[in-house]
C-alpha atoms as a PDB file:
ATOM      1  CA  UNK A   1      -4.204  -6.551 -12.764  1.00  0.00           C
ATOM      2  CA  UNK A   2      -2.979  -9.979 -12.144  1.00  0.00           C
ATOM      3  CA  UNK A   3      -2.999 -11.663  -8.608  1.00  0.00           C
ATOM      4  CA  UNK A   4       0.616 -11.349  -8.421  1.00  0.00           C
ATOM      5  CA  UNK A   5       0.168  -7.968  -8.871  1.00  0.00           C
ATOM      6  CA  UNK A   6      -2.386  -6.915  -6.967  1.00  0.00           C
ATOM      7  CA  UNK A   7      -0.393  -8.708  -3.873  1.00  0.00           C
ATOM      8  CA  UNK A   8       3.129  -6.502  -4.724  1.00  0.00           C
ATOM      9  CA  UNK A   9       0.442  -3.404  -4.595  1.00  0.00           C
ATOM     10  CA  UNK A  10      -0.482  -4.795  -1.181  1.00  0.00           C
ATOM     11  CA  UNK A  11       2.469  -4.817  -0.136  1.00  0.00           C
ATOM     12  CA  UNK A  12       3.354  -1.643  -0.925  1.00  0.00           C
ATOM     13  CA  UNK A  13       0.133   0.019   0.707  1.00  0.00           C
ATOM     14  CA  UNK A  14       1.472  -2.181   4.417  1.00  0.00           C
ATOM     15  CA  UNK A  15       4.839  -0.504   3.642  1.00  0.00           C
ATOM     16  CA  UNK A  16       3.788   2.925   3.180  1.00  0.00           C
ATOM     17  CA  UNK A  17       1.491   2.703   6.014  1.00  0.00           C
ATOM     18  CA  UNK A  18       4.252   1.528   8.340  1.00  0.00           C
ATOM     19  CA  UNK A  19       6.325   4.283   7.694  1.00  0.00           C
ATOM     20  CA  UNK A  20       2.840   6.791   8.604  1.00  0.00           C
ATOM     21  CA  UNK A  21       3.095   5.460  11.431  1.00  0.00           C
ATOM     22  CA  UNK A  22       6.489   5.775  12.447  1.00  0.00           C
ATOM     23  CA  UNK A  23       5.935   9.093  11.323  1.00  0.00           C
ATOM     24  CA  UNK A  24       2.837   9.888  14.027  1.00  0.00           C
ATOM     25  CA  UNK A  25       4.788   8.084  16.582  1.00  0.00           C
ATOM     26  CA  UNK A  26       7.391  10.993  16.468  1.00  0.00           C
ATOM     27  CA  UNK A  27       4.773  14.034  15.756  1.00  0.00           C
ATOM     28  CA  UNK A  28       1.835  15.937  16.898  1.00  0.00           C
ATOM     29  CA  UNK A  29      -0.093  13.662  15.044  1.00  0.00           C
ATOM     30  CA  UNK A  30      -1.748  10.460  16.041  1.00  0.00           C
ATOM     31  CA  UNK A  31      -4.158   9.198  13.215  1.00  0.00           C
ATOM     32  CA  UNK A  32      -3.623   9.511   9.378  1.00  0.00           C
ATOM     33  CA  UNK A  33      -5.522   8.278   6.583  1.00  0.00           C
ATOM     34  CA  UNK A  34      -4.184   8.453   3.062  1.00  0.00           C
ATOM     35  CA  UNK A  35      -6.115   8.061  -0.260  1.00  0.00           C
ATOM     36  CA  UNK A  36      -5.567   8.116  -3.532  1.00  0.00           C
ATOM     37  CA  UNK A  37      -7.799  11.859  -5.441  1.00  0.00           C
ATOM     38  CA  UNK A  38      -9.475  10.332  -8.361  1.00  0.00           C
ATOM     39  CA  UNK A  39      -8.890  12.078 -11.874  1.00  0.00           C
ATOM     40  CA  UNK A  40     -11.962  10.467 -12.773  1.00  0.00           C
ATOM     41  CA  UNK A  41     -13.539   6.541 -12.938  1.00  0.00           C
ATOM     42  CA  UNK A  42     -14.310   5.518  -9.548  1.00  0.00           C
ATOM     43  CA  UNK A  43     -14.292   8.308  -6.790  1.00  0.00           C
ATOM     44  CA  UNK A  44     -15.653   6.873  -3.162  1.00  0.00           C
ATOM     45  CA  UNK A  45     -13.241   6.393  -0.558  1.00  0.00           C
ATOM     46  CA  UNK A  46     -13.692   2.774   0.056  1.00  0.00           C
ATOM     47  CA  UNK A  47     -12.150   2.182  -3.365  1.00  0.00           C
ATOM     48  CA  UNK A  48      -9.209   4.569  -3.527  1.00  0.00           C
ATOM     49  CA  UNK A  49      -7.796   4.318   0.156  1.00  0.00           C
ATOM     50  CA  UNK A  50      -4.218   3.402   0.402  1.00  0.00           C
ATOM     51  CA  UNK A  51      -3.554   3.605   4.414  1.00  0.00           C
ATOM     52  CA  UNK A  52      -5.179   4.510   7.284  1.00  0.00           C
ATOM     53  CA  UNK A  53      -5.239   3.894  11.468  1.00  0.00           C
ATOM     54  CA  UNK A  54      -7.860   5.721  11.927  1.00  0.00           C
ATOM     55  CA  UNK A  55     -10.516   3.341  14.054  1.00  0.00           C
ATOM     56  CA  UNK A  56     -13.251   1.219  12.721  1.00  0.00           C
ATOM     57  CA  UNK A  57     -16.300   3.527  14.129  1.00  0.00           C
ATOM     58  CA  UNK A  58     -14.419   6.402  12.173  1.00  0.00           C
ATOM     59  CA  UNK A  59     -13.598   5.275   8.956  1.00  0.00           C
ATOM     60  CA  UNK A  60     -16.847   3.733   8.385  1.00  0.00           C
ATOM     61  CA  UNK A  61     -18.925   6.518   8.273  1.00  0.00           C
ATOM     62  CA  UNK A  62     -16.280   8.102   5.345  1.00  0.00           C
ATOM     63  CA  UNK A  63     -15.585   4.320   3.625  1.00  0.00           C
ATOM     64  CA  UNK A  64     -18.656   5.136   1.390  1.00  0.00           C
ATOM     65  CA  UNK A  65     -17.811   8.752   0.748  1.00  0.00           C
ATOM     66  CA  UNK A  66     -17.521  10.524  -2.804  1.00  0.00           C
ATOM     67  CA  UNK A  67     -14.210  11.939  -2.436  1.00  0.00           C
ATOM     68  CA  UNK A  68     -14.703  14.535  -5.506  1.00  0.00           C
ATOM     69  CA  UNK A  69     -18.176  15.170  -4.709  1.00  0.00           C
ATOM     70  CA  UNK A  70     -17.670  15.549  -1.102  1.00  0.00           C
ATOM     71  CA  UNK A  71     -18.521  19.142   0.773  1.00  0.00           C
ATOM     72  CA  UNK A  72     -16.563  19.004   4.340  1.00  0.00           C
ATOM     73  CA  UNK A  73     -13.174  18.562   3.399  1.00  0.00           C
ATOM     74  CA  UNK A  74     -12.302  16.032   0.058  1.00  0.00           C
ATOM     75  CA  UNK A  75     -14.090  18.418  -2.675  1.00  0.00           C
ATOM     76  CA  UNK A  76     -11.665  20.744  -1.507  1.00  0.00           C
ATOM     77  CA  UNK A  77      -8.786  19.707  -3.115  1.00  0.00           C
ATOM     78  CA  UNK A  78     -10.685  19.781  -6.665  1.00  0.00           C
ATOM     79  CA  UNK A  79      -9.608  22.623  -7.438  1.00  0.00           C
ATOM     80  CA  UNK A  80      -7.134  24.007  -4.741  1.00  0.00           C
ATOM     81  CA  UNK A  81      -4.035  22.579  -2.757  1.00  0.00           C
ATOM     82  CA  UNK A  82      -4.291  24.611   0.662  1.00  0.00           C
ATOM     83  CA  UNK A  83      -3.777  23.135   3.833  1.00  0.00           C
ATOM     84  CA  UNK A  84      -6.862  22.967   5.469  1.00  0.00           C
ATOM     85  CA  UNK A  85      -6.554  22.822   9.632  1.00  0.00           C
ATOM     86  CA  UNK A  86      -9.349  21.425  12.260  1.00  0.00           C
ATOM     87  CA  UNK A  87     -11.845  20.176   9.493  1.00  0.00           C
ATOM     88  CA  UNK A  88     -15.255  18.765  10.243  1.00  0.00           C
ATOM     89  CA  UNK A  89     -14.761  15.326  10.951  1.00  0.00           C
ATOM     90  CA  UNK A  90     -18.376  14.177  10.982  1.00  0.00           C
ATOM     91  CA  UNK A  91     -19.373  10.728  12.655  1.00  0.00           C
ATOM     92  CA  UNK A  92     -22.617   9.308  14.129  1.00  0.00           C
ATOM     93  CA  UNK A  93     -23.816  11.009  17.405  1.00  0.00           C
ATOM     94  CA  UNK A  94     -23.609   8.335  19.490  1.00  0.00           C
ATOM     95  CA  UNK A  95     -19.562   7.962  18.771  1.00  0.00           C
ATOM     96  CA  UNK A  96     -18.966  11.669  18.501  1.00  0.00           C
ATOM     97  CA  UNK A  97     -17.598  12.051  22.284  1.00  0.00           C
ATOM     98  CA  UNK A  98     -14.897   9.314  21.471  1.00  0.00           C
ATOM     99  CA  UNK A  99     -14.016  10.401  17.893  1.00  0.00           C
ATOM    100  CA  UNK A 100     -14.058  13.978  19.365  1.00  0.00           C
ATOM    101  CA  UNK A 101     -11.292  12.702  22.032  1.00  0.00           C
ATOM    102  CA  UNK A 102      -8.898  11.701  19.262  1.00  0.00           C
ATOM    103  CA  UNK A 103      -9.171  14.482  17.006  1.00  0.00           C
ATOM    104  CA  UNK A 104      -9.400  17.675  19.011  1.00  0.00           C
ATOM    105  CA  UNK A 105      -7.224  19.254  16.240  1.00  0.00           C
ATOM    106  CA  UNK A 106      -6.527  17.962  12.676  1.00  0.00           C
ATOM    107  CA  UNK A 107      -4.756  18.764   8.921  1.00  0.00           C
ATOM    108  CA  UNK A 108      -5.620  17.735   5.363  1.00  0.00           C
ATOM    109  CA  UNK A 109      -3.425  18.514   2.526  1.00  0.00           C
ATOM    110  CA  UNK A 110      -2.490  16.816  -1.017  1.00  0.00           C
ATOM    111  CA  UNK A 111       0.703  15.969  -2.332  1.00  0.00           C
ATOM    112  CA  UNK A 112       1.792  14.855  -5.783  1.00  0.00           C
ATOM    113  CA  UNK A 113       3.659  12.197  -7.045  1.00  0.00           C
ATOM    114  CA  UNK A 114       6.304  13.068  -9.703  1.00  0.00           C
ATOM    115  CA  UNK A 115       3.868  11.216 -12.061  1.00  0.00           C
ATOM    116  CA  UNK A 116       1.215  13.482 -11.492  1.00  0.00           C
ATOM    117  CA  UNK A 117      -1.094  11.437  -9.159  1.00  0.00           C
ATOM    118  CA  UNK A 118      -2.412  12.917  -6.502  1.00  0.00           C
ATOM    119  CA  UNK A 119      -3.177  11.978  -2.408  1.00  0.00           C
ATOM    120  CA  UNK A 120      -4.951  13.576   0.017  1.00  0.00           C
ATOM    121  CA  UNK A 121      -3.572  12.892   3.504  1.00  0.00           C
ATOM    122  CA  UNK A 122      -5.484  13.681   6.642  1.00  0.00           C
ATOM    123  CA  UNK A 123      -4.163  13.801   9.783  1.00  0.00           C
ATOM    124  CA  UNK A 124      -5.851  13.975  13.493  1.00  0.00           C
ATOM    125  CA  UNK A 125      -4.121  14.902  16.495  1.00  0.00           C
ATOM    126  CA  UNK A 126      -5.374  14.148  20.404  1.00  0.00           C
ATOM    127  CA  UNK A 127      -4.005  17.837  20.847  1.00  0.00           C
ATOM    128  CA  UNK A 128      -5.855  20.654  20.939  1.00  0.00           C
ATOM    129  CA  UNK A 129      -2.844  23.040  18.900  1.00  0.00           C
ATOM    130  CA  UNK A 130      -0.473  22.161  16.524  1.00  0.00           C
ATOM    131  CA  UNK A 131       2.048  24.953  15.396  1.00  0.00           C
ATOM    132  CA  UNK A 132       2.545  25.335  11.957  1.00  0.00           C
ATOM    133  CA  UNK A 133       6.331  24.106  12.755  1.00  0.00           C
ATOM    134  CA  UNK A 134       5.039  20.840  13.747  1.00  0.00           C
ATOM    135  CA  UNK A 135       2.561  21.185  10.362  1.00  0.00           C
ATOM    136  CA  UNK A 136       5.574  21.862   8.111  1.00  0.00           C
ATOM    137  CA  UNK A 137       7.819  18.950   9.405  1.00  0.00           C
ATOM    138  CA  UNK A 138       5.124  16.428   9.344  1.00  0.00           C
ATOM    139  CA  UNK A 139       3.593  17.666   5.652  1.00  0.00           C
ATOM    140  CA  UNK A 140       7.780  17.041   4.703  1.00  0.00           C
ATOM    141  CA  UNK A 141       8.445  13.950   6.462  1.00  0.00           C
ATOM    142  CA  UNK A 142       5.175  12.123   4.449  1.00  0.00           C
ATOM    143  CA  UNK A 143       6.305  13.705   0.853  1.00  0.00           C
ATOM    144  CA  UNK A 144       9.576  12.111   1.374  1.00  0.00           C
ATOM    145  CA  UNK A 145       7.540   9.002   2.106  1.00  0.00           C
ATOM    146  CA  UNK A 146       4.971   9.135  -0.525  1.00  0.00           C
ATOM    147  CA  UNK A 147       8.239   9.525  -2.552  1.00  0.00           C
ATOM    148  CA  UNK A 148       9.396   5.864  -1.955  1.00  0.00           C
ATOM    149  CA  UNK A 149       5.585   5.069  -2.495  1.00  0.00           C
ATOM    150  CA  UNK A 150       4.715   3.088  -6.088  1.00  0.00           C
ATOM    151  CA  UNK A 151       1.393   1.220  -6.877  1.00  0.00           C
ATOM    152  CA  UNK A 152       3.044  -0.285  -9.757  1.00  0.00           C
ATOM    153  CA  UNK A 153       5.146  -3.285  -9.190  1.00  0.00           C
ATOM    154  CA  UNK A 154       8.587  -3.936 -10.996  1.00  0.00           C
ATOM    155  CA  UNK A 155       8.031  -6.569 -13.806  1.00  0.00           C
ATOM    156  CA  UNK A 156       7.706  -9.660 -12.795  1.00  0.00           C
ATOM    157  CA  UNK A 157      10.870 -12.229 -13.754  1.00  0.00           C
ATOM    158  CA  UNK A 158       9.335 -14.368 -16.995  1.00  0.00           C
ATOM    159  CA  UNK A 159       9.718 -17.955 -15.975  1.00  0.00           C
ATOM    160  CA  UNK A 160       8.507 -20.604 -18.284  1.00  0.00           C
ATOM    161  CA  UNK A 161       5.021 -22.489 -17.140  1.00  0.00           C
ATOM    162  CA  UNK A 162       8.001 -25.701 -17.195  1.00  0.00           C
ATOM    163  CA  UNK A 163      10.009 -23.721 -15.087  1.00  0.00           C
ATOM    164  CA  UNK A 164       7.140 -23.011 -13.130  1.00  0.00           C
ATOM    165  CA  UNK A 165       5.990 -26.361 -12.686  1.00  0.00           C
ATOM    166  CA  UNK A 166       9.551 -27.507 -11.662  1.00  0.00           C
ATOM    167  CA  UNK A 167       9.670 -24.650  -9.144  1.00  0.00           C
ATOM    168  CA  UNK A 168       6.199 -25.873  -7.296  1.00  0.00           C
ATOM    169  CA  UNK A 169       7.509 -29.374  -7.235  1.00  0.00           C
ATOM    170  CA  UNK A 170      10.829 -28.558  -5.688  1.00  0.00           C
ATOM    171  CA  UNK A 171       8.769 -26.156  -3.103  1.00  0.00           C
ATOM    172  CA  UNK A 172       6.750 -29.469  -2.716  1.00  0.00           C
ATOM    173  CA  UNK A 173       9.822 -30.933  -1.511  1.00  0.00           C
ATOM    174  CA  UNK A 174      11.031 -33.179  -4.550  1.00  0.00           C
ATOM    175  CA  UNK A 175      13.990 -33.951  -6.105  1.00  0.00           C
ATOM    176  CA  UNK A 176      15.135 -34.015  -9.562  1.00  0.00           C
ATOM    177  CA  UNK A 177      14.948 -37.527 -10.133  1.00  0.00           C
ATOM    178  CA  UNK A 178      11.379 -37.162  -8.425  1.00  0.00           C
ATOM    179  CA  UNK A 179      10.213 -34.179 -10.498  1.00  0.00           C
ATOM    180  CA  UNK A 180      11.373 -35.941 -13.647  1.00  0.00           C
ATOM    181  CA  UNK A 181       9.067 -38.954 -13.222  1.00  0.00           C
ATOM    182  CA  UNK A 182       6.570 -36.861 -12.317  1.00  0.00           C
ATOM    183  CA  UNK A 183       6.749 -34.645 -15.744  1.00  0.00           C
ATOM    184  CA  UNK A 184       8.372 -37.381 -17.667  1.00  0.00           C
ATOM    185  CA  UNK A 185      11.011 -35.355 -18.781  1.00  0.00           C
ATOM    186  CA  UNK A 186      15.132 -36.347 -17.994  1.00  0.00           C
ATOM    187  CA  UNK A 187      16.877 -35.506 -15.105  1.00  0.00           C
ATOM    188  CA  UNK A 188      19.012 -33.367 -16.732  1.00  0.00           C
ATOM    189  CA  UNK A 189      16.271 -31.257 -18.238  1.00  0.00           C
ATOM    190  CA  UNK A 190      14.823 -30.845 -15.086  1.00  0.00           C
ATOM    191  CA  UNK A 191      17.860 -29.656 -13.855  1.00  0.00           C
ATOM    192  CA  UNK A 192      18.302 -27.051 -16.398  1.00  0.00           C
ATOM    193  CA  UNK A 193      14.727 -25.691 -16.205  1.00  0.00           C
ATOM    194  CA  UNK A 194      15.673 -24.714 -12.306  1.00  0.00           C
ATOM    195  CA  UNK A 195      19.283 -23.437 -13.189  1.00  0.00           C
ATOM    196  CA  UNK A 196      16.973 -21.108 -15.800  1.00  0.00           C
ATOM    197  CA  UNK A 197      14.535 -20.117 -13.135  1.00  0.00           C
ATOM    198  CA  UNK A 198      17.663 -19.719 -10.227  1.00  0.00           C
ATOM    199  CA  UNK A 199      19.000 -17.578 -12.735  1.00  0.00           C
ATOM    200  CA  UNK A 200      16.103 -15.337 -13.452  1.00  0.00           C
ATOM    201  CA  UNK A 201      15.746 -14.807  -9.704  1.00  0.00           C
ATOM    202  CA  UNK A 202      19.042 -14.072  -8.866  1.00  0.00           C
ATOM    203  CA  UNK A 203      19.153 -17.291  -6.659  1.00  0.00           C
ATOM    204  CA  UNK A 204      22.611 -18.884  -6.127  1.00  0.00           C
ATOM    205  CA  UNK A 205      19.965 -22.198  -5.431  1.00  0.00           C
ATOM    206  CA  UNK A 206      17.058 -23.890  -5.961  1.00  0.00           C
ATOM    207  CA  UNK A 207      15.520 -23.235  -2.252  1.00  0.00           C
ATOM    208  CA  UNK A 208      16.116 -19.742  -2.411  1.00  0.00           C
ATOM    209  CA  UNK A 209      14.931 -19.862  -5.867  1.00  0.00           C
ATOM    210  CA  UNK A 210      11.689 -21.073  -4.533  1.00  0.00           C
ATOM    211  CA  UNK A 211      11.740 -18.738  -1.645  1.00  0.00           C
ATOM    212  CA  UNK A 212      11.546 -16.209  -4.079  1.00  0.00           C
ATOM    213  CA  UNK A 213       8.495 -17.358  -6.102  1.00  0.00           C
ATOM    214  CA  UNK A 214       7.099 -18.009  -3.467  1.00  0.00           C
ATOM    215  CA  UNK A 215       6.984 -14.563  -1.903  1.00  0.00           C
ATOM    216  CA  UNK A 216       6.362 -12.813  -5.352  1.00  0.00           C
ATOM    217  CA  UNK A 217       3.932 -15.199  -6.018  1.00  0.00           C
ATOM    218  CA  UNK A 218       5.212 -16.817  -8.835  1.00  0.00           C
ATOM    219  CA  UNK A 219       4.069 -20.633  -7.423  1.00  0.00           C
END
């Protein structure tokens, strides 16, 4: 995967995890952490997380975890897709009294995508019961979200490595007459190289063409 990419994946991951936590702000729930159940390849935590605000002290003692091989709560969903409630969060004994204080209660479930892939959300909650009310709506509310949810970014526009080049330059600040002596090609080409790359981003001109590339990475 290409940077450009990897940065619309990004992106998508600070989305999704925005909308979690708009989510918690108006349920039961308080922490979430979201990851991505391995069909096979790579299985530790660390490397298929997609969002979580779960703190620092927490999520380190799980970053390194085998999610399929795991025996307190992940293994679980190898083979089934019940809700499991108050699972055993385990953390280091000298943190346990503060983890303990924000996760008096807690769910894990998994979802599916329509393409099959499958997430295991957790959820902690600073109270001590949840009613399964409160479970339903909140299990609902985050498979409409993982709904809007892709790791695959749209295609990229394909602009020429001249169009490119004349795109960076104008970012840069140049004009055409600048950019031409500097790629000693004619004005005029230079000028249709950006009307080509306006046009493949939809840009009615050249600085929101370059606002564009810039945010999708393209210069």
């Amino acid at each position: 995967m290409d940077f450009r990419a990897r940065a619309g994946v990004e992106d998508a991951k600070a989305s999704f995890g925005d909308q979690l936590r708009v989510i918690c702000s108006n349920s039961a729930f308080s922490s979430f952490l979201v990851c991505r159940y391995p069909s096979s390849g790579s299985s530790s935590l660390e490397e298929n997380l997609i969002a979580t605000n779960w703190t620092s002290i927490l999520y380190r003692s799980y970053a390194d975890v085998d999610i399929r091989a795991d025996q307190t709560f992940f293994g679980h969903f190898k083979s089934s897709i019940s809700i499991l409630r108050d699972i055993p969060i385990h953390t280091r004994a000298d943190t346990l009294d503060a983890v303990q204080a924000r996760s008096r209660s807690s769910i894990a479930y998994s979802l599916f995508t329509a393409a099959r892939q499958q997430y295991v959300f957790v959820m902690l909650s600073r109270r001590r019961t949840i009613s399964e009310r409160e479970v339903g709506n909140t299990i609902a509310e985050t498979l409409d979200c993982l709904a809007t949810f892709s790791e695959t970014r749209p295609p990229f526009p394909e602009i020429s490595e001249r169009e490119t080049e004349c795109l960076y330059w104008a970012a840069a600040g140049k004009s055409s007459e600048e950019i031409a002596l500097i790629m000693s090609l004619s004005r005029h080409t230079i000028n249709d190289y950006l009307k080509s790359a306006m046009r493949k981003l939809k840009s009615i001109n050249r600085t929101q063409a370059v606002a564009k590339a810039t945010k999708l990475g393209v210069i």
